[in-house]
N, C-alpha and C. Protein backbone atom coordinates (compact mmCIF):
# COMPACT_ATOMS: atom_id res chain seq x y z
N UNK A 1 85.58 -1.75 3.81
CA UNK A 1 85.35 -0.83 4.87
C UNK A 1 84.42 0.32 4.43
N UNK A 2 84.77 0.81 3.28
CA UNK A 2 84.04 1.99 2.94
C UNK A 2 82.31 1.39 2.30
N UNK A 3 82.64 0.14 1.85
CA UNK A 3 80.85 -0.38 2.23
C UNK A 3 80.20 -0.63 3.45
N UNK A 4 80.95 -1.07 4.19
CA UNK A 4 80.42 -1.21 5.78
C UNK A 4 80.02 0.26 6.22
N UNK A 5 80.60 1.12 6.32
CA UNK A 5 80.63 2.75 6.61
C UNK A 5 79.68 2.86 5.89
N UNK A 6 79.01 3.01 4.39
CA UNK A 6 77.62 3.13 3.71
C UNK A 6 76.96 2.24 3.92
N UNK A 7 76.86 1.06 4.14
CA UNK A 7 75.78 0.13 4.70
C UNK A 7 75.28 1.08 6.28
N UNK A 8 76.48 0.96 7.80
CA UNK A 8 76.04 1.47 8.42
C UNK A 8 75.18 3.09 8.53
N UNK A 9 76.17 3.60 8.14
CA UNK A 9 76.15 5.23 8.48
C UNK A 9 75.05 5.28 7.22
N UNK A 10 75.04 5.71 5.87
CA UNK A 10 74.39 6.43 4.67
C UNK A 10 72.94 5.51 4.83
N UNK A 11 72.98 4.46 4.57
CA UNK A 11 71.64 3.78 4.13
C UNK A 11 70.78 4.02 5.18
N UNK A 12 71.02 3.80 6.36
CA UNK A 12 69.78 4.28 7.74
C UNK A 12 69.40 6.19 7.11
N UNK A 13 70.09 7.01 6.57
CA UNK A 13 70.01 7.92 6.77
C UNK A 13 69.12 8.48 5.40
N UNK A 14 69.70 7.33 4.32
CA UNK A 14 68.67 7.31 3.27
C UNK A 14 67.12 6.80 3.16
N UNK A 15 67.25 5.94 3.78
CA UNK A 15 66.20 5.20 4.15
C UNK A 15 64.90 5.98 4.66
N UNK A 16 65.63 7.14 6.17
CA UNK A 16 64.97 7.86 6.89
C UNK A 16 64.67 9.20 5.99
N UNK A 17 65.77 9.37 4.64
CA UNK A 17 65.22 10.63 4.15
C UNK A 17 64.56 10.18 3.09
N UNK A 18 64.15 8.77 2.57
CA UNK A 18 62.78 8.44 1.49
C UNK A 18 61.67 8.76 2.05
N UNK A 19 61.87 7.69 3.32
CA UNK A 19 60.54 7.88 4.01
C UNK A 19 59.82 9.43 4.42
N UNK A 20 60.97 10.36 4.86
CA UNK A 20 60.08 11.65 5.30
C UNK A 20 59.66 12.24 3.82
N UNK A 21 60.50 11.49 2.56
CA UNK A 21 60.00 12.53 0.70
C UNK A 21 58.49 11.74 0.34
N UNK A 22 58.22 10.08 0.91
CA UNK A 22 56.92 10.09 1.00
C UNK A 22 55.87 10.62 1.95
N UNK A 23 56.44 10.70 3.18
CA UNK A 23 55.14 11.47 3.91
C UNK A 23 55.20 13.54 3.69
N UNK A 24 56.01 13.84 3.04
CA UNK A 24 55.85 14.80 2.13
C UNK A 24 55.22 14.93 1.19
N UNK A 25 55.34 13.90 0.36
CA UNK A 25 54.63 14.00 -0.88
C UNK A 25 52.82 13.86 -0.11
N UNK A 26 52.73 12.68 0.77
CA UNK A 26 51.08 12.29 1.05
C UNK A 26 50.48 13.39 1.64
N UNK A 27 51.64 14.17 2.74
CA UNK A 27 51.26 15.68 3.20
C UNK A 27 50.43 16.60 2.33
N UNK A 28 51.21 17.24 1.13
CA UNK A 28 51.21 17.85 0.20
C UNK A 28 49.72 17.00 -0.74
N UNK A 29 49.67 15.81 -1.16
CA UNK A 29 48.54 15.27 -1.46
C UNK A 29 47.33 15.59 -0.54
N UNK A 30 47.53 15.46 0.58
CA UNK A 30 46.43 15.86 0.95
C UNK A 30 45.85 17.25 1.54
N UNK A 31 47.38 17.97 1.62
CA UNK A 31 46.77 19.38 1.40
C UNK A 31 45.73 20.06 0.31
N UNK A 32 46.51 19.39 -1.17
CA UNK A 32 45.65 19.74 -2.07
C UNK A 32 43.96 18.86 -2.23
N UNK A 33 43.81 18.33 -1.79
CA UNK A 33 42.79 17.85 -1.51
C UNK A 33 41.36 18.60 -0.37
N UNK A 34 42.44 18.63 0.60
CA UNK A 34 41.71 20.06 1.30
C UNK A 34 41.58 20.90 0.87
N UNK A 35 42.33 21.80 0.15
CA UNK A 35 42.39 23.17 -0.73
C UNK A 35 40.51 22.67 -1.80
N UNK A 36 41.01 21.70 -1.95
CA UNK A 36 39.70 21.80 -3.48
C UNK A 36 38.84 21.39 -2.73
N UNK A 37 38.84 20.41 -1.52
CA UNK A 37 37.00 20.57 -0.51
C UNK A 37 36.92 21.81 -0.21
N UNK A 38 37.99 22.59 0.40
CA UNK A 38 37.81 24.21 0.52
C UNK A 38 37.11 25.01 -0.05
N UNK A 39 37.72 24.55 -1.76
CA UNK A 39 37.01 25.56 -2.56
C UNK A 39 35.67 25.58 -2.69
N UNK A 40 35.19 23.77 -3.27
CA UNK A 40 33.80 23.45 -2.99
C UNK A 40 33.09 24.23 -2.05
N UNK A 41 33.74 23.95 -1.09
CA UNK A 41 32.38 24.65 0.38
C UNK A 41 32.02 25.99 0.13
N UNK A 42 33.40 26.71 -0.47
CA UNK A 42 33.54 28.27 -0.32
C UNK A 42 32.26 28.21 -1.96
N UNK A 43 32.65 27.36 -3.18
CA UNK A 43 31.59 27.43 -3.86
C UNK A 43 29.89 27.70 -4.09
N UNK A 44 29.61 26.24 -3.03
CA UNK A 44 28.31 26.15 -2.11
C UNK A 44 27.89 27.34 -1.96
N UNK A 45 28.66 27.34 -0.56
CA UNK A 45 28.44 29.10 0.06
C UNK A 45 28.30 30.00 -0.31
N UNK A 46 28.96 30.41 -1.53
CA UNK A 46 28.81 31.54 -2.65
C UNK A 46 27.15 31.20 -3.41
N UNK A 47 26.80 29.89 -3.64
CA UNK A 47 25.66 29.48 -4.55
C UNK A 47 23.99 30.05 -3.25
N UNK A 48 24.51 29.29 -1.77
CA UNK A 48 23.43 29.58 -1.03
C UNK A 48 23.38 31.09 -0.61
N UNK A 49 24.06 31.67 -0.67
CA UNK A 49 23.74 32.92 -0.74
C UNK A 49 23.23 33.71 -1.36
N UNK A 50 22.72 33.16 -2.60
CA UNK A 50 22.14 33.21 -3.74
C UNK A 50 20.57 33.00 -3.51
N UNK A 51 20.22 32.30 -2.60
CA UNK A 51 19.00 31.51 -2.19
C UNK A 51 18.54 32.13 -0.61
N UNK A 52 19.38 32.57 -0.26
CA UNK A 52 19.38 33.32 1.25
C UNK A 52 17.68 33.73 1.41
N UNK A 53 17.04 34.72 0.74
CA UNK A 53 15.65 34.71 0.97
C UNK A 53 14.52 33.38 1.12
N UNK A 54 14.87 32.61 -0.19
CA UNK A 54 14.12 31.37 -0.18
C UNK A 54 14.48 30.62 1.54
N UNK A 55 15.87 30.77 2.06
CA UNK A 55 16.06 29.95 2.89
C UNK A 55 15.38 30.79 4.04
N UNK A 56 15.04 31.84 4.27
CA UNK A 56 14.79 32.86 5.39
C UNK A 56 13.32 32.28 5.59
N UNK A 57 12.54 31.95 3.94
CA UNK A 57 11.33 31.80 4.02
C UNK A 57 10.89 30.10 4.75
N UNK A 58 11.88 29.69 4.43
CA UNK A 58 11.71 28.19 5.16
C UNK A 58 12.07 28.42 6.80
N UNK A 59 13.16 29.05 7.01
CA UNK A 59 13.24 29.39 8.37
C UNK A 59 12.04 29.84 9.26
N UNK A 60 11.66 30.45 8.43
CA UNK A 60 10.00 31.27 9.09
C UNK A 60 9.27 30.04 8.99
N UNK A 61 9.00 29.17 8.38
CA UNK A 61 7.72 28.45 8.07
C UNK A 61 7.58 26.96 8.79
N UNK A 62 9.15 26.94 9.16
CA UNK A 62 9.76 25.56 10.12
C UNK A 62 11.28 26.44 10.81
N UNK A 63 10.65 27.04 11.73
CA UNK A 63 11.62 27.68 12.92
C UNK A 63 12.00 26.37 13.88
N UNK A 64 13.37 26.25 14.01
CA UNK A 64 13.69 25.61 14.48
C UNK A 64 13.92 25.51 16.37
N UNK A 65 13.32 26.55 17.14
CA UNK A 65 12.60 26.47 18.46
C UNK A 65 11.53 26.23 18.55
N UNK A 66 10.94 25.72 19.64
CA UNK A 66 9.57 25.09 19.68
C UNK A 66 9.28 26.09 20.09
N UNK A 67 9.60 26.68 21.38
CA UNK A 67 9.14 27.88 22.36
C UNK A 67 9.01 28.53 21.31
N UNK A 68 10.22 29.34 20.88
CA UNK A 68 9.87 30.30 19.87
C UNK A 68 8.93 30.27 19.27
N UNK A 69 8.76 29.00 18.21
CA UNK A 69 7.88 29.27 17.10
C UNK A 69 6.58 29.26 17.84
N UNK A 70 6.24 28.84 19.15
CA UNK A 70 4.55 28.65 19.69
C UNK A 70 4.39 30.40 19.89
N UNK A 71 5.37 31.00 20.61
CA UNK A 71 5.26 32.49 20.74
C UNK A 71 5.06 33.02 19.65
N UNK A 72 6.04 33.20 18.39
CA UNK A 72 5.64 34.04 17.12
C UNK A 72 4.60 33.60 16.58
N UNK A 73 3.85 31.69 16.83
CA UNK A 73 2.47 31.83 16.48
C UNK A 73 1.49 32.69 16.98
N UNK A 74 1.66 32.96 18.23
CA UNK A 74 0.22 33.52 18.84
C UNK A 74 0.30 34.71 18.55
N UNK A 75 1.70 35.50 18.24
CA UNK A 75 1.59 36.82 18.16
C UNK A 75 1.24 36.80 16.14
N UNK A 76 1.67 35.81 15.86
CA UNK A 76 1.30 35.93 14.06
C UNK A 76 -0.81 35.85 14.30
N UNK A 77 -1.18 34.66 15.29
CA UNK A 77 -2.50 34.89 15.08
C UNK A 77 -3.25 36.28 15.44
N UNK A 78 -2.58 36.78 16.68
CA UNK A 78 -3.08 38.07 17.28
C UNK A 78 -2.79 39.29 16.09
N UNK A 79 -2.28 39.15 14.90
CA UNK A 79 -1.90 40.15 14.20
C UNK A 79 -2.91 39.82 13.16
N UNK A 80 -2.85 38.97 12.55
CA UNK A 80 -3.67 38.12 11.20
C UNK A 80 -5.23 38.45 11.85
N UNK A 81 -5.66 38.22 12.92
CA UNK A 81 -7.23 38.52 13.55
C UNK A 81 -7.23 40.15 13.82
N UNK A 82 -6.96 40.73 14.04
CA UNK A 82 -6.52 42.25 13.84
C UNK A 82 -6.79 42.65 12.37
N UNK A 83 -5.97 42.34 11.56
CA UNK A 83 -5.97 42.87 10.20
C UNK A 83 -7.19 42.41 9.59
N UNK A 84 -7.93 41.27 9.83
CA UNK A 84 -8.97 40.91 9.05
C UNK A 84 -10.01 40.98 9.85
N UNK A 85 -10.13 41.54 10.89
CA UNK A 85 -11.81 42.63 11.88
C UNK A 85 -12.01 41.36 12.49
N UNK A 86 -10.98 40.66 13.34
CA UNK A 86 -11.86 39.73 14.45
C UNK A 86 -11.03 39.88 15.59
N UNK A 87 -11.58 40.22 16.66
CA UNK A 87 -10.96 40.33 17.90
C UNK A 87 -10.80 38.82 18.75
N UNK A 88 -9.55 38.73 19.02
CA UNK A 88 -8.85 37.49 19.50
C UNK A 88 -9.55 37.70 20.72
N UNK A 89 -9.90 36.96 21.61
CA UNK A 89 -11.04 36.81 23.24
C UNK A 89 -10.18 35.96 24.18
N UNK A 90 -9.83 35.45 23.35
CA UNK A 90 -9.39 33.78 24.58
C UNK A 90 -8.09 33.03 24.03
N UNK A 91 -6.90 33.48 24.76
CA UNK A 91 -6.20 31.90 24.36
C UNK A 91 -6.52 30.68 25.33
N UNK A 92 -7.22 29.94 25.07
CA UNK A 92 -7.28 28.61 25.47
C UNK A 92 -6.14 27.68 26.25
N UNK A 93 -5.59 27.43 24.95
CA UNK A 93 -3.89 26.48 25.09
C UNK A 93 -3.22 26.42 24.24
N UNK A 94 -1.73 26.13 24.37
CA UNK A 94 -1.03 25.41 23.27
C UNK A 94 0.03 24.30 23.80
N UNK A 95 -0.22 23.67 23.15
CA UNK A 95 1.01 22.60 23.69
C UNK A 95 2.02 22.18 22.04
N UNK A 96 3.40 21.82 22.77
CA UNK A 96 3.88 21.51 21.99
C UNK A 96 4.52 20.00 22.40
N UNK A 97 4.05 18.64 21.12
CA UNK A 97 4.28 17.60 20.82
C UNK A 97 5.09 16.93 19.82
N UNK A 98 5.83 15.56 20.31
CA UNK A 98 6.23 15.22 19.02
C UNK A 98 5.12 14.45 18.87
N UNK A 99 5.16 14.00 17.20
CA UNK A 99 4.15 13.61 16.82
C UNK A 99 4.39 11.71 17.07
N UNK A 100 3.27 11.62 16.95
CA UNK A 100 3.82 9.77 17.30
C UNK A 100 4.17 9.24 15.76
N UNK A 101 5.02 8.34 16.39
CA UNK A 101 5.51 7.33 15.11
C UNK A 101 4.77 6.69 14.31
N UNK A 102 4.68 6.22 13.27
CA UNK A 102 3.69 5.38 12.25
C UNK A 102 3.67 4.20 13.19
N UNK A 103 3.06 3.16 12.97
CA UNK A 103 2.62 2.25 13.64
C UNK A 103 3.51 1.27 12.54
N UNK A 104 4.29 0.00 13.34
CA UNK A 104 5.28 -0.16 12.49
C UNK A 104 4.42 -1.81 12.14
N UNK A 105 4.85 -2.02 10.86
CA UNK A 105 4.03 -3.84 10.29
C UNK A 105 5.41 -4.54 10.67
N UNK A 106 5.13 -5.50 11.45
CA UNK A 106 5.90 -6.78 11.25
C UNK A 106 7.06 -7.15 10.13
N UNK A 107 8.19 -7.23 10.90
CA UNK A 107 9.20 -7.61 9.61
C UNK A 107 9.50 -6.44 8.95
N UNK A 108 9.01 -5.22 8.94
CA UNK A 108 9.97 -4.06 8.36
C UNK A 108 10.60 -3.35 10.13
N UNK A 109 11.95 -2.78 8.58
CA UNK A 109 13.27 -1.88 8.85
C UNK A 109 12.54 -0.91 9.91
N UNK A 110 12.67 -0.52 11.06
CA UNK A 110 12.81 0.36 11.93
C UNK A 110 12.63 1.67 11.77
N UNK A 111 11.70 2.90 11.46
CA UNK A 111 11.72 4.18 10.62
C UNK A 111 12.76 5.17 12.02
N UNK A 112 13.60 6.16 11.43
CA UNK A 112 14.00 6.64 12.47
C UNK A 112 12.96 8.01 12.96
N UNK A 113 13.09 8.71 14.18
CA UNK A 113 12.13 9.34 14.95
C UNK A 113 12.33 10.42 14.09
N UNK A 114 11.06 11.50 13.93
CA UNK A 114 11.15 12.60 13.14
C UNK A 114 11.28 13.57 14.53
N UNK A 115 11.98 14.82 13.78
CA UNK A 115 12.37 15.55 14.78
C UNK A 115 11.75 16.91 14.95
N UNK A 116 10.18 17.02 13.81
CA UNK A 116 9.31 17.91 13.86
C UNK A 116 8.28 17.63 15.12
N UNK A 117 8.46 18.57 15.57
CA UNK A 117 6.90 18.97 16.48
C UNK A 117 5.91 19.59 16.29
N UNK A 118 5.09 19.05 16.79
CA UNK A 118 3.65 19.63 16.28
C UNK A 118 3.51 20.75 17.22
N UNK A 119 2.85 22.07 16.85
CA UNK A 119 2.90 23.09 17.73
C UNK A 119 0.74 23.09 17.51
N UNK A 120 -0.03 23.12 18.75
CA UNK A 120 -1.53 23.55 18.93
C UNK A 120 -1.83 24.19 19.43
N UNK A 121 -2.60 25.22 18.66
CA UNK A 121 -2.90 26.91 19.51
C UNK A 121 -4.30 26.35 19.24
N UNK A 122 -5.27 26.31 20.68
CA UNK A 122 -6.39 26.57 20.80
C UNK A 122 -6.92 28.13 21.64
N UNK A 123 -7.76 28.33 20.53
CA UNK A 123 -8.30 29.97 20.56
C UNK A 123 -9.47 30.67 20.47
N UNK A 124 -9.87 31.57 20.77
CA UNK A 124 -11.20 31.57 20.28
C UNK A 124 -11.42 33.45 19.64
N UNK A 125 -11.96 33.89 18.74
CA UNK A 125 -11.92 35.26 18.17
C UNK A 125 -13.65 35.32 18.05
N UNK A 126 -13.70 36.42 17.97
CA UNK A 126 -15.17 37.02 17.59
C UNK A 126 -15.11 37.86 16.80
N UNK A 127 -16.10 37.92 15.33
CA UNK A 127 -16.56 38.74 14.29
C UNK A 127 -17.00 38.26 13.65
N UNK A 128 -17.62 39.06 12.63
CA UNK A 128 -18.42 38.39 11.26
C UNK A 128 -18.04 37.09 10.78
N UNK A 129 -18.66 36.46 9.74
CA UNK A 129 -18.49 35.29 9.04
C UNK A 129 -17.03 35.79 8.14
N UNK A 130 -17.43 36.68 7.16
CA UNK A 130 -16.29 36.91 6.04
C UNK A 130 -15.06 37.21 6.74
N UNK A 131 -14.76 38.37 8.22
CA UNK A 131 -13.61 38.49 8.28
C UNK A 131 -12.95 37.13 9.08
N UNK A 132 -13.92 35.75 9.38
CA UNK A 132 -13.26 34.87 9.80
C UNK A 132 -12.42 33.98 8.18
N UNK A 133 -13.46 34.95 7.12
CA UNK A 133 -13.34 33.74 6.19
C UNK A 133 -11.65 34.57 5.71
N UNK A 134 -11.86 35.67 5.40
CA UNK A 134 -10.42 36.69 5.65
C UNK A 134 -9.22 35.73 6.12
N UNK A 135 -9.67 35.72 7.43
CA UNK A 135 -8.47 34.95 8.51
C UNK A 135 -8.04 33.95 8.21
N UNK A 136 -9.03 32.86 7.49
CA UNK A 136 -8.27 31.86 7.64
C UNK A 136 -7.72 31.70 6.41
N UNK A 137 -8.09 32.69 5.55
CA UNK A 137 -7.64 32.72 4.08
C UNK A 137 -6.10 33.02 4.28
N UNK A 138 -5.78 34.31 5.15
CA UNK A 138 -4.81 34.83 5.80
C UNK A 138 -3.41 33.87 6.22
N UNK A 139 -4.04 33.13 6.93
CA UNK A 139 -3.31 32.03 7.60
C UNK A 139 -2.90 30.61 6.48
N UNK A 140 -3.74 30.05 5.55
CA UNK A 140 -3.37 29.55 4.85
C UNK A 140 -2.43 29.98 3.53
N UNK A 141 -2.31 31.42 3.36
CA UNK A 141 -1.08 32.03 2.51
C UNK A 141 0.05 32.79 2.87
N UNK A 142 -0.34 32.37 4.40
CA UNK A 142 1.26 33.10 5.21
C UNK A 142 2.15 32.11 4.80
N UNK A 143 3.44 32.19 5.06
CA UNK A 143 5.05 31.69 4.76
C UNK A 143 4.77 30.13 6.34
N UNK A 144 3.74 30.25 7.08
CA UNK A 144 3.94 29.33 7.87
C UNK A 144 2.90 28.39 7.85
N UNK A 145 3.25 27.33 8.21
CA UNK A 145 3.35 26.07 7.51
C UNK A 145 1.77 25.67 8.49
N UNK A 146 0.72 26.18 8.45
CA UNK A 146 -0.59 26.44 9.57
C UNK A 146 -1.56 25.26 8.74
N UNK A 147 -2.31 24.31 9.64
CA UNK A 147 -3.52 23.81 9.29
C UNK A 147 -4.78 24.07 10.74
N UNK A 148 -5.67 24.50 10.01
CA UNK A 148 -6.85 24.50 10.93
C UNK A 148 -7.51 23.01 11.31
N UNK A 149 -7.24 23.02 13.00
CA UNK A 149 -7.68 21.28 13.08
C UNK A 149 -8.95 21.86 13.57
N UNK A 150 -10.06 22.77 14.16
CA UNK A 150 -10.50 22.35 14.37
C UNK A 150 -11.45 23.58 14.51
N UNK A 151 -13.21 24.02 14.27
CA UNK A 151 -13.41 25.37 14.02
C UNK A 151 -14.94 25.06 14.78
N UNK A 152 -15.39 25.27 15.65
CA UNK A 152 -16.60 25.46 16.32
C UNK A 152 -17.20 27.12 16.06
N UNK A 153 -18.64 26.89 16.04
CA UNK A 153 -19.30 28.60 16.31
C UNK A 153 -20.15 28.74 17.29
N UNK A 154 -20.00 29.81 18.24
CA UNK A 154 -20.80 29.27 19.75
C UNK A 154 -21.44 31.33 19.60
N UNK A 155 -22.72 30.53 19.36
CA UNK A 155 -22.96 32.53 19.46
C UNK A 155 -24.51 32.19 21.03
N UNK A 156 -24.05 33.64 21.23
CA UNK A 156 -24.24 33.96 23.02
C UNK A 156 -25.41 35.04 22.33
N UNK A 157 -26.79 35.18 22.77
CA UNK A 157 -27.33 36.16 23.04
C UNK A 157 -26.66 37.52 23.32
N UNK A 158 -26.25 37.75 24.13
CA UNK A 158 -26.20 38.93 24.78
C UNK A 158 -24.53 39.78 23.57
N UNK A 159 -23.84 39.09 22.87
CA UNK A 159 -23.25 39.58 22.01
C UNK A 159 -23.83 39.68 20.90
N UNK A 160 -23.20 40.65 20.15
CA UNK A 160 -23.49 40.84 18.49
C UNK A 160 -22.89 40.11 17.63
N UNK A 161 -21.56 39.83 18.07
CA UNK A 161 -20.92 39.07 17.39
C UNK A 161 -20.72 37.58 17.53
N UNK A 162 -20.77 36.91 16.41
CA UNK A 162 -20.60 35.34 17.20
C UNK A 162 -18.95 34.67 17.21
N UNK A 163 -19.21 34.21 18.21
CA UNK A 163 -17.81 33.84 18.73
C UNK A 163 -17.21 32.74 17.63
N UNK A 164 -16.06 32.31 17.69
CA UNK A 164 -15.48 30.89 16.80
C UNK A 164 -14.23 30.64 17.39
N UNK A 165 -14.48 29.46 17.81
CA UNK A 165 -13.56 28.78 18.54
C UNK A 165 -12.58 28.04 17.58
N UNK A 166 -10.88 28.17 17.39
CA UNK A 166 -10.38 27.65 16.66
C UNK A 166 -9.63 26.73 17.03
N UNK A 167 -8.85 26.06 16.49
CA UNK A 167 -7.80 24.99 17.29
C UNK A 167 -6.66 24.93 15.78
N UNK A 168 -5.66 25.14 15.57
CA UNK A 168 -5.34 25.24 15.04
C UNK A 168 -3.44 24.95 15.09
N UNK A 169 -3.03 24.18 14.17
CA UNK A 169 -1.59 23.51 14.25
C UNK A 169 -0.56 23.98 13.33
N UNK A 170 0.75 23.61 13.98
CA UNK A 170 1.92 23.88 13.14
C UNK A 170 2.71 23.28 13.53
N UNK A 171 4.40 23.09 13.29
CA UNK A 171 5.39 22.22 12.89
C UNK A 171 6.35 22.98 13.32
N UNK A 172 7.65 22.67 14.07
CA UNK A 172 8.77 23.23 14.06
C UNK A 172 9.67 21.77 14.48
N UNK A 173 10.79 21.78 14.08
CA UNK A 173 11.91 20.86 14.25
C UNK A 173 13.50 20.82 15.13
C-alpha cells in the first residue's frame, strides 16, 4: 500500500519537480548567456564610441537620405563656389537614381541590388580659370564622396567672366 501511495501520489510529483529543476537550470543557462551577449554589445558600444568622429565622417560622405543629401549638396556646392571666387548662376537639375545593375553573364549566382543612389547636380558658375581650379580642388577633399562627370566652358561676349557648366555626382544609400 505504502508503494502504491508513492508510485501514485510522490512520483507524478517528483517527476513534475525534475522537470521544472531542468527548465530552471536551461532558464538560468540561458540567462547567462544573454548577460555575456549583453556585455559584448555594451563592449562594442563602449569601442564605437571611440570611433564616433570617424563614423560622423562617413555619415557626411554617404548620408543616408537621398532628399537630404541632394539638398546639403547644393548648399555644400553654393558654399565651396563662394569660398573659392565663383558665383553659382544656374542650377540646371538634379536627379536622384539607383544605379543600374552589372549586366549579369550566363550561369552566374544572381548579384543582390545595391542600395546606393547616385545623386546629379547639373550647374553652371562663373569666374576665373584658377578659382574653378580652387573648386574643384575643394570638392575633391571635402568628407563627400563627389566626382565631376562632366565640365563644359561656354564664354559669352558681353561677360567678363567665362561661364563653366558642371555636372557633377554623388552617392547616398
Amino acid at each position: 500500500m505504502i508503494l502504491a501511495i508513492g508510485f501514485f501520489l510522490i512520483w507524478p510529483k517528483y517527476q513534475k519537480f525534475t522537470k521544472l529543476k531542468t527548465d530552471l537550470e536551461n532558464k538560468e543557462l540561458e540567462l547567462r548567456y544573454s548577460e555575456e551577449h549583453f556585455e559584448k554589445n555594451q563592449k562594442l558600444l563602449e569601442d564605437l564610441e571611440e570611433y564616433q568622429d570617424q563614423i560622423s565622417k562617413i555619415d557626411l560622405a554617404l548620408p543616408d537620405n537621398p532628399s537630404f543629401a541632394a539638398i546639403s549638396l547644393i548648399n555644400f556646392i553654393g558654399n565651396v563656389s563662394d569660398q573659392n571666387g565663383l558665383k553659382l548662376k544656374n542650377l540646371k537639375s538634379f536627379s536622384i537614381t539607383e544605379p543600374k545593375p552589372p549586366a549579369q553573364t550566363p550561369g552566374a549566382s544572381a548579384q543582390p541590388q545595391s542600395k546606393v543612389k547616385e545623386i546629379l547636380v547639373d550647374f553652371e558658375v562663373s569666374g576665373s580659370y584658377p578659382a574653378l581650379k580652387n573648386f574643384i580642388n575643394a570638392l575633391e577633399n571635402s568628407a563627400k564622396l563627389v566626382e565631376v562627370e562632366n565640365l563644359t566652358l561656354e564664354i559669352k561676349e558681353k561677360e567678363e567672366m567665362p561661364t563653366f557648366n558642371l555636372k557633377i555626382k554623388t552617392f547616398s544609400y
